[in-house]
Every structure is written in C-alpha cells, then in structure tokens.
N, C-alpha and C. Protein backbone atom coordinates (compact mmCIF):
# COMPACT_ATOMS: atom_id res chain seq x y z
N UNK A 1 37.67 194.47 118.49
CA UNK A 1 38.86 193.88 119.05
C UNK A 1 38.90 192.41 118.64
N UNK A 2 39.93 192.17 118.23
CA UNK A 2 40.13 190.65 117.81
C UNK A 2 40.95 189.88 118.88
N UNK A 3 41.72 188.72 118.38
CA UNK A 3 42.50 187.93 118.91
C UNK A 3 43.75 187.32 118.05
N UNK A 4 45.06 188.11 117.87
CA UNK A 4 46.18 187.37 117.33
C UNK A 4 46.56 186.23 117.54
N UNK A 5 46.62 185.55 116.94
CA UNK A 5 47.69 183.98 117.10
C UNK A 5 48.81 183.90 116.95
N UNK A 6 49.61 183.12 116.91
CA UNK A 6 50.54 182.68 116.24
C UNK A 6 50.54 183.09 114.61
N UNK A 7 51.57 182.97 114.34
CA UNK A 7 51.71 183.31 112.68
C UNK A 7 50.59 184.50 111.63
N UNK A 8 49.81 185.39 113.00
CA UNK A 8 49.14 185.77 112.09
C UNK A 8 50.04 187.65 112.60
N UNK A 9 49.94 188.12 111.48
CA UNK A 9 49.88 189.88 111.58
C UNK A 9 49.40 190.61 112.62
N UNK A 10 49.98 191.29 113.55
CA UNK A 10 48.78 192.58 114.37
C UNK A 10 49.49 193.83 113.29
N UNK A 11 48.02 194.23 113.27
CA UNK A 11 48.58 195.46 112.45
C UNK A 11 47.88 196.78 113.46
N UNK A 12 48.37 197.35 114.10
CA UNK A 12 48.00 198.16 114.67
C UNK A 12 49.18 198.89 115.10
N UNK A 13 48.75 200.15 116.57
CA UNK A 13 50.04 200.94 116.84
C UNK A 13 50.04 201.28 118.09
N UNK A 14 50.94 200.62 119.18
CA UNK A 14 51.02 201.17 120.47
C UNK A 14 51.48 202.15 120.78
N UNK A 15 50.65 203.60 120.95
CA UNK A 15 51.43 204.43 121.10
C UNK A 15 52.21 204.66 122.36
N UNK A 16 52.47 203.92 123.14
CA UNK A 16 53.80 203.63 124.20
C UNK A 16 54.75 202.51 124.66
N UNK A 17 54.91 202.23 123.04
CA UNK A 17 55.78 201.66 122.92
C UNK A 17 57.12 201.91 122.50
N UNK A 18 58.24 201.88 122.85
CA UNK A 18 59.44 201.67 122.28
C UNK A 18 59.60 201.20 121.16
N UNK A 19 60.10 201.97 119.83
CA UNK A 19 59.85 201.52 118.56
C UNK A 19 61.52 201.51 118.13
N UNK A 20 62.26 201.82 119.18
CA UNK A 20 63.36 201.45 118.80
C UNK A 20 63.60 199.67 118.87
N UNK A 21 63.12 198.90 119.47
CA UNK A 21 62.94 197.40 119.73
C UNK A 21 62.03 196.85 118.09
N UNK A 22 63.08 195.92 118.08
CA UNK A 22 62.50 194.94 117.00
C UNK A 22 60.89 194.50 116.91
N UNK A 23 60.92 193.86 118.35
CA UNK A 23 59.51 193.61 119.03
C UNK A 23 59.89 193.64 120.84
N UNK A 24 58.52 194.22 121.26
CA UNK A 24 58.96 194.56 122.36
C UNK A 24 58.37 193.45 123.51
N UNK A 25 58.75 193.47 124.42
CA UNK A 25 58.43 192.21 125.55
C UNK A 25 56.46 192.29 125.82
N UNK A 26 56.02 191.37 125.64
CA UNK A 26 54.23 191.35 126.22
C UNK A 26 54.07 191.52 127.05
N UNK A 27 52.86 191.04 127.38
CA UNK A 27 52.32 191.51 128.88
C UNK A 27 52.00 190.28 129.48
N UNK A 28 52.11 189.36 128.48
CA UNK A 28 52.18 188.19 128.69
C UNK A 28 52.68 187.06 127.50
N UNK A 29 53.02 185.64 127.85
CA UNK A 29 54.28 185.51 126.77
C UNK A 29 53.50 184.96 125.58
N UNK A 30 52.02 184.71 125.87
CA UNK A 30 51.23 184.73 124.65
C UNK A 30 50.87 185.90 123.25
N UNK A 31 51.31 186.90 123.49
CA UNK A 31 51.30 188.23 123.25
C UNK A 31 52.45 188.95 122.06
N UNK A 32 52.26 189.16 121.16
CA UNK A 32 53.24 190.03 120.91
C UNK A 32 52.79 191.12 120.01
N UNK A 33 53.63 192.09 120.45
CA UNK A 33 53.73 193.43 119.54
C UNK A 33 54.64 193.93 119.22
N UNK A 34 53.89 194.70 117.61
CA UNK A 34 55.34 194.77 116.86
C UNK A 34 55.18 195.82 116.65
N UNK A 35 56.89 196.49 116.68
CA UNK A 35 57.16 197.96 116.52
C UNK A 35 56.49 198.81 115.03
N UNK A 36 57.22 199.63 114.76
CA UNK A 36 56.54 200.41 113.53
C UNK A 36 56.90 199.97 112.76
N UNK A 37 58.64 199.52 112.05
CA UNK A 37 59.05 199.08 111.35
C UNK A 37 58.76 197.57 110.68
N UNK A 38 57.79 197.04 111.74
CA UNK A 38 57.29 195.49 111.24
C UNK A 38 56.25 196.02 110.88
N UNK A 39 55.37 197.11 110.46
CA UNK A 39 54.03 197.45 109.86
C UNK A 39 54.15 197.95 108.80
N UNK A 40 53.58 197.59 107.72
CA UNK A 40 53.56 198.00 106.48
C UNK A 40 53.61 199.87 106.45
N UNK A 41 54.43 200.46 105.49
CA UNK A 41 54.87 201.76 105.59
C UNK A 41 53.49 202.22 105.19
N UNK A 42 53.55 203.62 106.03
CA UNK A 42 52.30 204.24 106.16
C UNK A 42 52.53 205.91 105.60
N UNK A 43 53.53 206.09 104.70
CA UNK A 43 53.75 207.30 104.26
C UNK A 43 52.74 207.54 102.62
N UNK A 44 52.86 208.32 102.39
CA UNK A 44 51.92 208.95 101.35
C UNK A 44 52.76 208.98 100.02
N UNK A 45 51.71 209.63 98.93
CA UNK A 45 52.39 209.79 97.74
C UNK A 45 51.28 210.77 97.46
N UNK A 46 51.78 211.84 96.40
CA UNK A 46 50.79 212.53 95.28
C UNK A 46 50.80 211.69 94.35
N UNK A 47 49.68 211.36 93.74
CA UNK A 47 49.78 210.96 92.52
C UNK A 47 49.60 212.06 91.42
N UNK A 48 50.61 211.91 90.62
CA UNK A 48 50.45 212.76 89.57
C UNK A 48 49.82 212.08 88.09
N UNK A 49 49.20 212.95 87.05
CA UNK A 49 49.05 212.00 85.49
C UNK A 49 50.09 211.16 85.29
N UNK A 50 50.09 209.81 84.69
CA UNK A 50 50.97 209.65 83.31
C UNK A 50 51.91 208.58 84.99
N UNK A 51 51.33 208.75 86.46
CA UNK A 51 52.21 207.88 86.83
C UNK A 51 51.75 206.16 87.36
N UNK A 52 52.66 205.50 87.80
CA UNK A 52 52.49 203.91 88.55
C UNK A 52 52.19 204.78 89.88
N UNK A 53 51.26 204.05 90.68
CA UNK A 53 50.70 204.50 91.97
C UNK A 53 52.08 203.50 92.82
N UNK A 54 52.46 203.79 93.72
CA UNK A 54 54.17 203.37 94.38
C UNK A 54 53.00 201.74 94.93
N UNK A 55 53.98 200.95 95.08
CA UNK A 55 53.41 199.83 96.14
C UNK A 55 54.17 199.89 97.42
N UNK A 56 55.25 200.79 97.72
CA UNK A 56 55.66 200.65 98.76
C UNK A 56 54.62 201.86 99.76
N UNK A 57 53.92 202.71 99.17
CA UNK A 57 53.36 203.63 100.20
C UNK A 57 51.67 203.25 99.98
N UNK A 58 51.09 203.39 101.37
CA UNK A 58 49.88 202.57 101.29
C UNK A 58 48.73 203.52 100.90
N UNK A 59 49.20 204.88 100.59
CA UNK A 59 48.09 206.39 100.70
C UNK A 59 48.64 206.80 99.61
N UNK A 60 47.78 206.78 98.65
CA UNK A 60 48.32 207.90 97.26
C UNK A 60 47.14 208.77 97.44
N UNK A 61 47.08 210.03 97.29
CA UNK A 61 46.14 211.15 96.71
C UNK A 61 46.13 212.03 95.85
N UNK A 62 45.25 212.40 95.29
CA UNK A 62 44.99 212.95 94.23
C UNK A 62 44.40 214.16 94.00
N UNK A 63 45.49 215.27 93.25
CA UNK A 63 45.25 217.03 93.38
C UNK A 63 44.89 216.76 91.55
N UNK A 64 43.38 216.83 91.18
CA UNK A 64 43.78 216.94 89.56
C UNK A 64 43.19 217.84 89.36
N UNK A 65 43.88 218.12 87.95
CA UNK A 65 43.44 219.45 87.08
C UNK A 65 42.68 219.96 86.59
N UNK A 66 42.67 220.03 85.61
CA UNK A 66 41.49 220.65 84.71
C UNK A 66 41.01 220.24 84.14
N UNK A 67 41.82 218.79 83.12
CA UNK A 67 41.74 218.14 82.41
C UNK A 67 41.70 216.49 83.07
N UNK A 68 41.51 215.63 81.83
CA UNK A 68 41.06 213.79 82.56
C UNK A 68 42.60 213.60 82.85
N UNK A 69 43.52 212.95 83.64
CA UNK A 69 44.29 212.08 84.16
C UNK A 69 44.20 211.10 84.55
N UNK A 70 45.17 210.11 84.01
CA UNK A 70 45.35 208.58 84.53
C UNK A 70 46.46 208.49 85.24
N UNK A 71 46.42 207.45 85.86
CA UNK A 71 47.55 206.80 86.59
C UNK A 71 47.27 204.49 86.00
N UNK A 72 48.11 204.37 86.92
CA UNK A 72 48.53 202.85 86.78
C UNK A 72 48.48 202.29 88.21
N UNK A 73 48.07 201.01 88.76
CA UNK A 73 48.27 199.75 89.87
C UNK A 73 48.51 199.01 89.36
N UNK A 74 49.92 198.69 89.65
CA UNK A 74 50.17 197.11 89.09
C UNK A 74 49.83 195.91 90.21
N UNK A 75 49.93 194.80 90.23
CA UNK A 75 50.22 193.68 91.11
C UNK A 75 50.69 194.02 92.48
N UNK A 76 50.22 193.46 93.62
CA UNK A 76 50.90 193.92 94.69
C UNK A 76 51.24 192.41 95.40
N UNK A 77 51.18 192.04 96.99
CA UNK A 77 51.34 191.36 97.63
C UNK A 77 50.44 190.93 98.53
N UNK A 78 50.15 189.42 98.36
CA UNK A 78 48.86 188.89 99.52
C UNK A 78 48.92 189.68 100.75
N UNK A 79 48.21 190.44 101.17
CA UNK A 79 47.65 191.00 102.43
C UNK A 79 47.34 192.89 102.39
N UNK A 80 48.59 192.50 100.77
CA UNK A 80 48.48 194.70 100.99
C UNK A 80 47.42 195.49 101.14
N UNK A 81 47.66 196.21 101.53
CA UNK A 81 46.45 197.28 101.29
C UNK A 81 46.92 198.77 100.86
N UNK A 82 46.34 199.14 100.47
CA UNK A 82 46.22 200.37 99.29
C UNK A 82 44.81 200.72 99.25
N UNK A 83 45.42 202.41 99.04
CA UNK A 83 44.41 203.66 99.35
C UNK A 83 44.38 204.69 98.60
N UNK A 84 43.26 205.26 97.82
CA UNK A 84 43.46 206.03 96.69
C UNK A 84 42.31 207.57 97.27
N UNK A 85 42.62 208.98 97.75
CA UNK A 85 41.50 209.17 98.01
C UNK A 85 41.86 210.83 96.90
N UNK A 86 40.60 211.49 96.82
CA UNK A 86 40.63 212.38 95.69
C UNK A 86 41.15 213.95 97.05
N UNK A 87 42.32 215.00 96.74
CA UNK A 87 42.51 215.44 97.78
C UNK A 87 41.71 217.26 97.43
N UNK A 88 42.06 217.09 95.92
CA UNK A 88 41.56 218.89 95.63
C UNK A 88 41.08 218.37 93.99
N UNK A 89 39.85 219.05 93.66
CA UNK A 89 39.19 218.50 93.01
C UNK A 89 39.57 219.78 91.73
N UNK A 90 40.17 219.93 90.78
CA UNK A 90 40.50 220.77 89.72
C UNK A 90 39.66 221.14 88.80
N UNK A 91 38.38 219.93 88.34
CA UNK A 91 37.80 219.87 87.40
C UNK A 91 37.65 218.31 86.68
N UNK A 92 39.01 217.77 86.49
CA UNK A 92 38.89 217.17 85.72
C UNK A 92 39.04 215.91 87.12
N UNK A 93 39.26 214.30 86.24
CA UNK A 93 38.77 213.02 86.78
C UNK A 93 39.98 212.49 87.19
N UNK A 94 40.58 211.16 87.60
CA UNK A 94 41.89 210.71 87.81
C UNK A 94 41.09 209.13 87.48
N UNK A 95 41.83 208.66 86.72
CA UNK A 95 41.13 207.36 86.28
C UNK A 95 42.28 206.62 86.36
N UNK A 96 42.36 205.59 87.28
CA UNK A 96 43.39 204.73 87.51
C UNK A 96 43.24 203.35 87.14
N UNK A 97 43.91 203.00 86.28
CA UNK A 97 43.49 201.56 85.83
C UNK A 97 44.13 200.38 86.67
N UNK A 98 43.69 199.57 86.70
CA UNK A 98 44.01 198.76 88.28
C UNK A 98 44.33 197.05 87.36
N UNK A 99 45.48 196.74 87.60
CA UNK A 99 46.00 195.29 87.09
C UNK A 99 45.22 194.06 87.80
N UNK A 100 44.59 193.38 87.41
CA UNK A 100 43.79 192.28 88.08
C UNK A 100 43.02 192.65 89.11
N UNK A 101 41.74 193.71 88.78
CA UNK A 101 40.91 194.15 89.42
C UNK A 101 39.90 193.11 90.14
N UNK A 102 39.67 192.90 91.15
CA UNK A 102 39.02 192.09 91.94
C UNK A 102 37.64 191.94 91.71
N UNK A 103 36.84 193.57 91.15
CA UNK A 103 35.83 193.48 90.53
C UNK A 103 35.16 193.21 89.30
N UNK A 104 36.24 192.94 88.57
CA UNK A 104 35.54 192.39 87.15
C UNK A 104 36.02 190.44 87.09
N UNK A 105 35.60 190.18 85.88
CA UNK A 105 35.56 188.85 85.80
C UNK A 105 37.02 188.20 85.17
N UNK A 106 37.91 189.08 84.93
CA UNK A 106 39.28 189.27 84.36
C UNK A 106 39.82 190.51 83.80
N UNK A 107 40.93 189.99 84.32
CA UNK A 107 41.60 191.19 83.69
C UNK A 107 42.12 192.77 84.55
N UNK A 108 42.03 193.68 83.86
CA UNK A 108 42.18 195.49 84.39
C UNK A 108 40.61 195.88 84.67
N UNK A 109 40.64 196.71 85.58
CA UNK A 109 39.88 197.45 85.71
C UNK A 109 39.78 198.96 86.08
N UNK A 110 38.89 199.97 86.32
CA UNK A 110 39.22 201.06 86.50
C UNK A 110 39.24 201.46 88.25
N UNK A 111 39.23 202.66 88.48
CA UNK A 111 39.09 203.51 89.32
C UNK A 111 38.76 204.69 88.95
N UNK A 112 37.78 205.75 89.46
CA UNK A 112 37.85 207.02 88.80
C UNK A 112 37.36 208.00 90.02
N UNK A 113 38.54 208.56 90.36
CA UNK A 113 38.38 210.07 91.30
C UNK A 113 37.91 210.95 90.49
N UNK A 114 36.60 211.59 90.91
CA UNK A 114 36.01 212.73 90.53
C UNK A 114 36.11 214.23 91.21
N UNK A 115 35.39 214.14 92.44
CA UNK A 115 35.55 214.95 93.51
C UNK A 115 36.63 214.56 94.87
N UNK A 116 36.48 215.93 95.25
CA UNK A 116 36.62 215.75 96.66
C UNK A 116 36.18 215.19 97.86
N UNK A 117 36.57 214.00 98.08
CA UNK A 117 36.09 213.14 99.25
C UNK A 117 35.77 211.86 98.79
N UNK A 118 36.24 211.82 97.19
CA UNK A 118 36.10 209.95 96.54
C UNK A 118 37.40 209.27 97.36
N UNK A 119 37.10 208.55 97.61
CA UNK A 119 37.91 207.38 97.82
C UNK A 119 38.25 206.07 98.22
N UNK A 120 39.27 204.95 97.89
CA UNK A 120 38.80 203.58 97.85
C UNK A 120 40.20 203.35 98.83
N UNK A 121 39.54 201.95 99.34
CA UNK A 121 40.58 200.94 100.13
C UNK A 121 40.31 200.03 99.69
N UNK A 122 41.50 199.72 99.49
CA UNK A 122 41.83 198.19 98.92
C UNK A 122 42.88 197.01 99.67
N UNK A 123 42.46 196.00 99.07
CA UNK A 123 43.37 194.74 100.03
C UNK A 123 43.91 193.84 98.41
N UNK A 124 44.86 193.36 98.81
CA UNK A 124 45.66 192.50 97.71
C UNK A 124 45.93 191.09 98.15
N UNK A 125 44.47 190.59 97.47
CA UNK A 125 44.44 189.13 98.26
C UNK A 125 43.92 187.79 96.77
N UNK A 126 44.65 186.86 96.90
CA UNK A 126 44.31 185.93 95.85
C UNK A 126 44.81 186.50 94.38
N UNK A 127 45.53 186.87 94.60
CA UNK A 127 45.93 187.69 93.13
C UNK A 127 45.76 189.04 92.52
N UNK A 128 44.36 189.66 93.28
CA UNK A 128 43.77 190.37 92.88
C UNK A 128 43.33 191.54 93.58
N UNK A 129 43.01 192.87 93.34
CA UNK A 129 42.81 193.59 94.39
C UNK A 129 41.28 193.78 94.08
N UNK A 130 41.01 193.80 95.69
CA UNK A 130 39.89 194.19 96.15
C UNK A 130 39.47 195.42 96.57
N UNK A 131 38.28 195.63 96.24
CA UNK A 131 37.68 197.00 96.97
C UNK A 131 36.93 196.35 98.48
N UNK A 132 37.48 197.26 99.20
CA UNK A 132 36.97 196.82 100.04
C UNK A 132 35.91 197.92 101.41
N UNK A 133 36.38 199.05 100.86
CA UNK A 133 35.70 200.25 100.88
C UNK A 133 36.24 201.35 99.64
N UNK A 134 34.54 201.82 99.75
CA UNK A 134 34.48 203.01 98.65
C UNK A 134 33.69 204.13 99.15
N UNK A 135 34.36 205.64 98.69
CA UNK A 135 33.37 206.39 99.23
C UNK A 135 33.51 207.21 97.71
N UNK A 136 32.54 207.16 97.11
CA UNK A 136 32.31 208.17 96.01
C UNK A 136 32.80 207.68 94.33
N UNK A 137 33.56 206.74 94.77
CA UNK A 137 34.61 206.48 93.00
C UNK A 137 33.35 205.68 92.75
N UNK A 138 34.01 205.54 91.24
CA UNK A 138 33.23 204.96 90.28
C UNK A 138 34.60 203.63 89.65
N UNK A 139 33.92 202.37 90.05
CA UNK A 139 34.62 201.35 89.49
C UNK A 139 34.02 200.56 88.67
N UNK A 140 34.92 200.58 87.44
CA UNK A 140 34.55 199.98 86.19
C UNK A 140 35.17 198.92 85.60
C-alpha cells in the first residue's frame, strides 16, 4: 500500500465505485479516485507474425505456430506499461524486436516467446522500455 499525492497517478480499481463519474467524491478531500476511464486501457490483443504490438492495449499474447514469428514495439509514453505473455505454444518462437530497449546500451532490442508461460512486463520510462518483470523470455 502506498500513498498518492497530488499530481501523481493511482492506478488501481475500486470495485464499488461508480464508473459512470469522471472522478468520484473521497472519503476525504485529500483523496482521490479515478474511474476506469482515467486508467490506462486494459483490453488485450493477439499478436499475430509480421505485426506492430498496439500501444493503446496494455496485454498482447501470443498463439505461435510452427514456424519463428516476429512482431514490432515501437516508442511508447513516460509511465506505460506493456505486457507480452506466450498464450499456446505451436512450436515455433515469437521474437519481438523492441525500439529503444532499456536493456541494451542503444538502440533495438529483442524479446523472444518460446513456451507457454514466457512472459514480460514492461514500463516506458526515460525514453526507453524497461523490463521490469520476466518470466521465461529470453532478452537480447
């Protein structure tokens, strides 16, 4: 449990709250919480070969084939976060090349879904994305 301030983000989810309200009244006037629509969208994507991973959805996953597949991350926005996890494992790899990878010393870097149950979280901070949890990928 933390402590919000002023000017900073709660990113979390009251589940009894009124999400028809912009922001809804505190519990006290130090306080505020924000509906769903002030939280970064939390819907999904498949990623398929040959595509850009969306920046508007924070969950891409990955059904691959038989064969190696790539995808693309471009640039995102100070605070994003982005999530890549492997969902049905086909055979083959999903190698996502990542625009100003946080882990190398410049430049692209990779991502690579193998199995079932790889997967990374990331944050988009200073330019660059970070890993900031990994379970299974291989980053290069």
């Amino acid at each position: 449990m933390g402590i919000v301030t002023a000017g900073q983000k709660f990113m979390g989810v009251a589940s009894s709250m009124d999400t028809t309200e912009k922001k809804s009244a505190a519990l006290n006037a130090n306080t505020e919480y924000y509906a769903i629509e002030d939280l970064q969208s939390y819907s999904s994507e498949d990623l398929v070969s040959g595509a850009a991973a969306s920046l508007t959805k924070i969950m891409s996953y990955v059904v691959t084939g038989g064969s190696a597949e790539t995808a693309t991350l471009a640039d995102g926005t100070d605070g994003q976060l982005k999530m890549f996890a492997c969902y049905t494992d086909g055979g083959g790899d999903m190698t996502i090349t990542v625009q100003n990878a946080g882990w190398k010393a410049s430049g692209t870097g990779t991502i690579t879904l193998a199995d079932v149950g790889d997967g990374v979280i990331m944050v988009y901070a200073n330019s660059h994305w970070h890993c900031v949890g990994n379970n299974g990928a291989a980053l290069a």
